[in-house]
Protein backbone atom coordinates (compact mmCIF):
# COMPACT_ATOMS: atom_id res chain seq x y z
CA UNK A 1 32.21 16.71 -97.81
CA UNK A 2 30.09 13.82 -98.42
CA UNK A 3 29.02 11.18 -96.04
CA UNK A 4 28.88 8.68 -98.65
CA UNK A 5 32.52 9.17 -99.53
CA UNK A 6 33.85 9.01 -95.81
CA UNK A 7 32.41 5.77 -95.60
CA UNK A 8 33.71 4.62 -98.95
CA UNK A 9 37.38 5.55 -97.06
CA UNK A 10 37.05 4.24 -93.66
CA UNK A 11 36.67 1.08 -95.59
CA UNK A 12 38.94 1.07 -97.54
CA UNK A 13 41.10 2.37 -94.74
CA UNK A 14 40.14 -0.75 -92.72
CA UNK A 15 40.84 -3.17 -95.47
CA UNK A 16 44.06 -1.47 -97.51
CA UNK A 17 42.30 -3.28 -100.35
CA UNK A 18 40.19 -2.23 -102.78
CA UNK A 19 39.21 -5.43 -104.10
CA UNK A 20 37.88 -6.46 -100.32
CA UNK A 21 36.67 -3.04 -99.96
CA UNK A 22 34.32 -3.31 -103.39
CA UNK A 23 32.91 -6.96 -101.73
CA UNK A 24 32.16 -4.95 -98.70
CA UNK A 25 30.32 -1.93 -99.94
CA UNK A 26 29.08 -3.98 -103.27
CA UNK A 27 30.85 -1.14 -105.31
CA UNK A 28 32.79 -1.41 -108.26
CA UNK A 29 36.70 -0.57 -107.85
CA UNK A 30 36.65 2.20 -110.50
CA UNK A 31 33.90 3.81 -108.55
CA UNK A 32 35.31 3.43 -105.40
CA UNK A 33 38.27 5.43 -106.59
CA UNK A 34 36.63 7.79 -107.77
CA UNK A 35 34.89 8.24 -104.34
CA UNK A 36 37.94 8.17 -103.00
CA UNK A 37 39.73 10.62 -105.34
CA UNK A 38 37.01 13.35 -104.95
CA UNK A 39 37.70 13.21 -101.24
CA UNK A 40 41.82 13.76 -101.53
CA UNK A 41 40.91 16.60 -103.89
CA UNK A 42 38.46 18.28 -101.32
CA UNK A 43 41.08 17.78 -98.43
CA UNK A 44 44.10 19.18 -100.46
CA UNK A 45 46.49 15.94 -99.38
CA UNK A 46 46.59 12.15 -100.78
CA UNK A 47 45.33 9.82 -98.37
CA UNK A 48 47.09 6.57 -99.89
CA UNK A 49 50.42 5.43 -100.49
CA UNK A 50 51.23 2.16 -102.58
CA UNK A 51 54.31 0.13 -102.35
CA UNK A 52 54.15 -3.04 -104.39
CA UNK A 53 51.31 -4.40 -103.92
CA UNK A 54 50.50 -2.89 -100.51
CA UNK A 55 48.19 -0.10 -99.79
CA UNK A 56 49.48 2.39 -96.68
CA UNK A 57 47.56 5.38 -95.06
CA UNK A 58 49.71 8.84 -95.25
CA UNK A 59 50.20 10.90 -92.18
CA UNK A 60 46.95 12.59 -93.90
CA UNK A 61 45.09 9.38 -94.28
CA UNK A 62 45.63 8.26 -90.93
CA UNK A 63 44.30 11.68 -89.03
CA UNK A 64 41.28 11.57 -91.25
CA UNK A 65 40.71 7.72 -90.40
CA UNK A 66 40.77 8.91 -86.71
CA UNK A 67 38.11 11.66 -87.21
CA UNK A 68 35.87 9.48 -89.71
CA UNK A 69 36.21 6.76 -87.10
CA UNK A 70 34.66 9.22 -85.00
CA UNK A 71 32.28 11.05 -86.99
CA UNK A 72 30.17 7.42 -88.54
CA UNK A 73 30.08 5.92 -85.39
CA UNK A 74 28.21 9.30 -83.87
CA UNK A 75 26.14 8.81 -86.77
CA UNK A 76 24.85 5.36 -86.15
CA UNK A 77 24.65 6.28 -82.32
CA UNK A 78 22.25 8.90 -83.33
CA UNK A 79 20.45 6.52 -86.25
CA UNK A 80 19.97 4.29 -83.37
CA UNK A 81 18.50 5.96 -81.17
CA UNK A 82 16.25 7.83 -83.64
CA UNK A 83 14.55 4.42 -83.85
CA UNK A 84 13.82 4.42 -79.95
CA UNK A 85 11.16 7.09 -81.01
CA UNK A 86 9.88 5.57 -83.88
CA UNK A 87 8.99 1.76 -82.43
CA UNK A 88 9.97 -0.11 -79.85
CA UNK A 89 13.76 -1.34 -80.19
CA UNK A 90 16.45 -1.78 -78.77
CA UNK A 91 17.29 -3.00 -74.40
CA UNK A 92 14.48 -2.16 -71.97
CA UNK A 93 15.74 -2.21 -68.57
CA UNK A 94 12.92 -2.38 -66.12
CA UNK A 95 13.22 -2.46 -62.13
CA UNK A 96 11.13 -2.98 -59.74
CA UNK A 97 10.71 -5.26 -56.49
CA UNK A 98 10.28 -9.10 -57.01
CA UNK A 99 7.28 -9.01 -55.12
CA UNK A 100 5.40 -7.21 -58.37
CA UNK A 101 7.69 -9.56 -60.96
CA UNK A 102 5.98 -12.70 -59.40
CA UNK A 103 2.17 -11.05 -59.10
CA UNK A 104 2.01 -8.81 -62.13
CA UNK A 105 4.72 -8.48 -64.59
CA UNK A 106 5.47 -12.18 -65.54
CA UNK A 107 2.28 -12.12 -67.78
CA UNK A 108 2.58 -8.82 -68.93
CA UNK A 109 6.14 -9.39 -70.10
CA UNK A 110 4.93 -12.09 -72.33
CA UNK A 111 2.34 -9.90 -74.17
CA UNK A 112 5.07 -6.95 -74.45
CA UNK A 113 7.51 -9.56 -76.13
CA UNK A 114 5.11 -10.95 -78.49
CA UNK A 115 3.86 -7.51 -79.98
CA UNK A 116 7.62 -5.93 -79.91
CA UNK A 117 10.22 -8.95 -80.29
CA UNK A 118 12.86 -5.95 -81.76
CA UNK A 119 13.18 -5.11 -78.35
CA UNK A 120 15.35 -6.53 -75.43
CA UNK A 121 14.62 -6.54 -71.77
CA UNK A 122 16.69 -6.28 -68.69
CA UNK A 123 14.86 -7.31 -65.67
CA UNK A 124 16.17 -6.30 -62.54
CA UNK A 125 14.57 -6.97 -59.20
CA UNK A 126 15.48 -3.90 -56.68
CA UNK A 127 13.55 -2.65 -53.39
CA UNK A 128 10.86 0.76 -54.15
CA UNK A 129 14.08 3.05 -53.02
CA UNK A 130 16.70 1.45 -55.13
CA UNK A 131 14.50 1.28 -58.33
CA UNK A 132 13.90 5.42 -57.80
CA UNK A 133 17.58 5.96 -57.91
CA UNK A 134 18.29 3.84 -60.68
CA UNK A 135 16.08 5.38 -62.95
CA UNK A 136 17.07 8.71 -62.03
CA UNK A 137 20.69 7.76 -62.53
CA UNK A 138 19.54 6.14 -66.67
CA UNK A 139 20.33 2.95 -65.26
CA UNK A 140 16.57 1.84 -65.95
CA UNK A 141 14.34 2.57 -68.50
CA UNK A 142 10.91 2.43 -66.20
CA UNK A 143 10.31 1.08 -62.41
CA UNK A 144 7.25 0.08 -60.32
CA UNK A 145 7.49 0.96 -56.95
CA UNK A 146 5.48 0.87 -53.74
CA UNK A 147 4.18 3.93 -52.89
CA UNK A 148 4.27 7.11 -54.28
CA UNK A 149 7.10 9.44 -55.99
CA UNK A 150 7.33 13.60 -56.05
CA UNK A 151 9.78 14.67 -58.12
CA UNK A 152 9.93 17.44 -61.19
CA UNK A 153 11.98 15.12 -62.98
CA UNK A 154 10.00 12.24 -62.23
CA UNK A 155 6.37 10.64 -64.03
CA UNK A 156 4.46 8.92 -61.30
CA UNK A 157 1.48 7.34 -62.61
CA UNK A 158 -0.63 5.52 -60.04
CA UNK A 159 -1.18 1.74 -61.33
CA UNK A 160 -3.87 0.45 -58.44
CA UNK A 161 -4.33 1.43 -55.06
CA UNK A 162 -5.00 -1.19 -52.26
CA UNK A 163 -6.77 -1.39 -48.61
CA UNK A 164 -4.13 -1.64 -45.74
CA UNK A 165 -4.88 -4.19 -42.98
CA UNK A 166 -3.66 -5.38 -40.15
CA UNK A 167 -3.92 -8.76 -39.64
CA UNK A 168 -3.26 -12.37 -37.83
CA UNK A 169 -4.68 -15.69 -37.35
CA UNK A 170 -8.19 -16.80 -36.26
CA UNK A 171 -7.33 -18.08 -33.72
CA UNK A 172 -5.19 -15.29 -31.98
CA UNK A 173 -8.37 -12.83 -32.83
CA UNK A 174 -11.27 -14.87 -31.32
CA UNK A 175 -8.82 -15.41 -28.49
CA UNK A 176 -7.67 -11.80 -27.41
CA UNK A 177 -9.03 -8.59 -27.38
CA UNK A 178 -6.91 -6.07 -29.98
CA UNK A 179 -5.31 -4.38 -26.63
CA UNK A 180 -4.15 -8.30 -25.30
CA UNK A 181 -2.93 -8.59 -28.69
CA UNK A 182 -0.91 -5.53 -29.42
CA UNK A 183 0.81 -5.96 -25.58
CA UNK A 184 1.46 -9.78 -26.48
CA UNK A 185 2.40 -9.81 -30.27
CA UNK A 186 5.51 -7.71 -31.86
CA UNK A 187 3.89 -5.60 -35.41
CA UNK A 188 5.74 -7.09 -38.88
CA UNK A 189 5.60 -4.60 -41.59
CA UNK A 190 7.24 -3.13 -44.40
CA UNK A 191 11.14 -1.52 -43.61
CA UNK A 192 11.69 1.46 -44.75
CA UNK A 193 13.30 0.37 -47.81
CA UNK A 194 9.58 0.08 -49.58
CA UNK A 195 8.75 3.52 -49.83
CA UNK A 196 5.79 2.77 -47.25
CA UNK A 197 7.23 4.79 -44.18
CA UNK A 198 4.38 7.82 -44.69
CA UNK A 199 1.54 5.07 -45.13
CA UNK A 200 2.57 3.08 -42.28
CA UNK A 201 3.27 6.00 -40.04
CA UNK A 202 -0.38 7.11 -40.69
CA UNK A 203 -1.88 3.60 -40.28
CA UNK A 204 -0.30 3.96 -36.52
CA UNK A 205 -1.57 6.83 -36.42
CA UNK A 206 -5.13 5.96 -37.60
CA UNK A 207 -5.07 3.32 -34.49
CA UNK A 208 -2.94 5.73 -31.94
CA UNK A 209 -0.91 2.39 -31.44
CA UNK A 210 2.84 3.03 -30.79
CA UNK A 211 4.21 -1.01 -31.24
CA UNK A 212 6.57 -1.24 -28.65
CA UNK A 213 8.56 -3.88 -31.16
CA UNK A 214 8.97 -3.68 -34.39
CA UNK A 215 9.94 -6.07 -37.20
CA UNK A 216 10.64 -4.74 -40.48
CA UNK A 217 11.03 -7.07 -43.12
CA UNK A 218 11.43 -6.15 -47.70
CA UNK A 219 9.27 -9.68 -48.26
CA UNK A 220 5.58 -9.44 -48.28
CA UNK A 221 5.61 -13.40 -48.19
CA UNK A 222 8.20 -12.90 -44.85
CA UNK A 223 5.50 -10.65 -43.35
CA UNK A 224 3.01 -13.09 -44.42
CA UNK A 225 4.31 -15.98 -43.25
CA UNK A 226 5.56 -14.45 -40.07
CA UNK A 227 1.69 -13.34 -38.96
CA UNK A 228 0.28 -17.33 -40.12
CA UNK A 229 2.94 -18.64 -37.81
CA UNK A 230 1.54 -16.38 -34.83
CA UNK A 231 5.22 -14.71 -34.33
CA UNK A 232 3.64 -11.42 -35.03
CA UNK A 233 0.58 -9.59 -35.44
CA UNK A 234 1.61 -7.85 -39.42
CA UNK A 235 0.60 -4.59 -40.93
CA UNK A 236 0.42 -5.87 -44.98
CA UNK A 237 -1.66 -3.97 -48.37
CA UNK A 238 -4.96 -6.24 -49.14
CA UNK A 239 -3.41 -7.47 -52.56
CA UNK A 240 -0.98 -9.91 -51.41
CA UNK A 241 -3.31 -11.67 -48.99
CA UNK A 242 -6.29 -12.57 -50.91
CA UNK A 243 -5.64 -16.04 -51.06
CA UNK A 244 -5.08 -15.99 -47.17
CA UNK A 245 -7.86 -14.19 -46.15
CA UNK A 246 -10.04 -16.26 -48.32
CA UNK A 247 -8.89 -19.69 -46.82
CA UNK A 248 -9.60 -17.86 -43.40
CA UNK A 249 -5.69 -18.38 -42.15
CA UNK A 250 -5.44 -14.88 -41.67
CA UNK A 251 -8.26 -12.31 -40.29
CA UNK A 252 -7.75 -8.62 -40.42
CA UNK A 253 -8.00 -6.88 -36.88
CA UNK A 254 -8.47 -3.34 -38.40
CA UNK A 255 -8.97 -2.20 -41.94
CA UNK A 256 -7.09 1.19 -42.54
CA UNK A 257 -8.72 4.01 -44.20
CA UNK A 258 -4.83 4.94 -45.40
CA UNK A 259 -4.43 2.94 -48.75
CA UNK A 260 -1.08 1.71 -50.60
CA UNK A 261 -0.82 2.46 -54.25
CA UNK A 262 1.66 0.83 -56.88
CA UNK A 263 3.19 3.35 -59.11
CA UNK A 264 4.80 3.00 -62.44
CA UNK A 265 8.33 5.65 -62.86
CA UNK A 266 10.29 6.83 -65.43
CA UNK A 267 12.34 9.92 -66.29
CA UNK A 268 9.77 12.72 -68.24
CA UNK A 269 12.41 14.02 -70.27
CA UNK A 270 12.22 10.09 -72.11
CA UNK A 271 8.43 10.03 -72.06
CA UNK A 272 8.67 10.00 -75.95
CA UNK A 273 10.76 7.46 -76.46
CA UNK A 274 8.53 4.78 -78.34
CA UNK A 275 10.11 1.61 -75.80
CA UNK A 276 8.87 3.55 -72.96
CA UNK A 277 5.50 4.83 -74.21
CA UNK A 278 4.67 1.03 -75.31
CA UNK A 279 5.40 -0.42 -71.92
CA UNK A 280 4.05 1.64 -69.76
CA UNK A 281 0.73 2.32 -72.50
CA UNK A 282 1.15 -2.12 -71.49
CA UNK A 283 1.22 -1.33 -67.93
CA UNK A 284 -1.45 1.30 -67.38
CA UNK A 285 -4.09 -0.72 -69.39
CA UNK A 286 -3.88 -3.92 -68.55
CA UNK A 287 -2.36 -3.86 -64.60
CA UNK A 288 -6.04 -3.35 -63.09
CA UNK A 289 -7.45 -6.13 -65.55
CA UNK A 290 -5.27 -8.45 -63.77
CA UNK A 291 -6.98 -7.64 -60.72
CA UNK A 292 -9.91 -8.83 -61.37
């Protein structure tokens, strides 16, 4: 059975006119029924009736319609996703905390759009934990998370890594000693949502300080803000506080040898799919750069 004449009939079975059907395909009538004719005589039954003027689909016609529906559409799935291997096309769904969106991927999105416009993104701003279980469910293409990820299923490529501190204001430092200041001032840090609970377990270890209050917040600028304003002493990665620690309105109190990294996710059974590969290709050589 040939492909060529199925899709000669689901036309014409659409249109119940060969006239519209010859526009359509950019055939000639007489050769679309011979298409058509070659296909009745390899099924055994007729798969028109005409009455008048009007074309109908027999009982036969209308079960093949129904299968031949089914069969080109399966087809151009399939065509279409061939192409995801060949070059970037298609919807790129991407997750990953805002917190990275504002700070990293903003500019990188740009340069990914310009070299690949066939392809359209879906940005999606989820917590470390969420963005895990939404690419493991195929409801994103590739995450960046906080943290690290062990799975089988899972790639985890590290992206950067970054000195943990814990920090608060000038004046609050010069003023106390770091035992005043744990007893007086609650600890801010990342809640568990982040995918940080192992790194800031071992930071508290690191400094045998058990925080007799604890704030956990998802917003680095919450945590930031929350230490410049002297409500809390906060545990925070290096990265986000450069500006801060710069200007001198925050000072770190202890410098962790325990480090954060930011990791870049995706499924390895779609590691060759040509949107993925490009993006993340994006990701791993020009993240660090932006560091700089």
């Amino acid at each position: 059975m040939e492909l060529r004449n199925l899709k000669t009939f689901q036309v014409v079975a659409d249109q119940l006119n060969l006239s519209k059907a010859a526009e359509i395909l950019s055939y000639t009538q007489p050769t679309i029924s011979v298409q058509i004719q070659a296909l009745e005589r390899e099924l055994g039954h007729p798969l028109f009736n005409r009455v008048g003027k009007k074309t109908f689909l027999t009982p036969t016609g209308k079960l093949v319609k129904h299968h031949t529906d089914i069969i080109l559409n399966a087809i151009s799935d399939m065509e279409s996703a061939l192409k995801t291997l060949d070059e970037p096309y298609g919807k790129l769904a991407i997750a990953a905390p805002e917190y990275y969106y504002g700070r990293h991927l903003s500019l990188l999105i740009s340069s990914f759009i310009k070299d690949h416009p066939k392809v359209k993104l879906d940005l999606a701003c989820y917590n470390s934990k969420e963005t895990i279980k939404l690419i493991s469910s195929h409801q994103a293409d590739i995450g960046i998370i906080a943290g690290k990820y062990n799975s089988p299923e899972m790639e985890s490529i590290n992206l950067d890594t970054e000195e943990v501190m814990m920090v608060t204001t000038q004046e609050i430092a010069q003023q106390y000693d770091l035992s005043t200041v744990f007893s007086h001032y609650p600890l801010i840090t990342y809640r568990e949502s982040c995918n940080l609970e192992d790194v800031i377990k071992g930071c508290l270890s690191e400094l045998q300080y058990q925080p007799t209050n604890i704030i956990e917040s998802g917003s680095d600028e919450a945590i930031k803000h929350s230490a410049i304003n002297q409500t809390s002493i906060a545990l925070l990665s290096s990265d986000g506080i450069k500006e801060e620690l710069a200007t001198g309105k925050l000072v770190p109190i202890h410098r962790f040898q325990h480090r954060v990294e930011t990791s870049l996710i995706y499924l390895k059974s779609r590691s060759e799919e040509a949107n993925i590969q490009s993006f993340s290709d994006l990701l791993k050589q020009a993240w660090k750069p932006l560091e700089d």
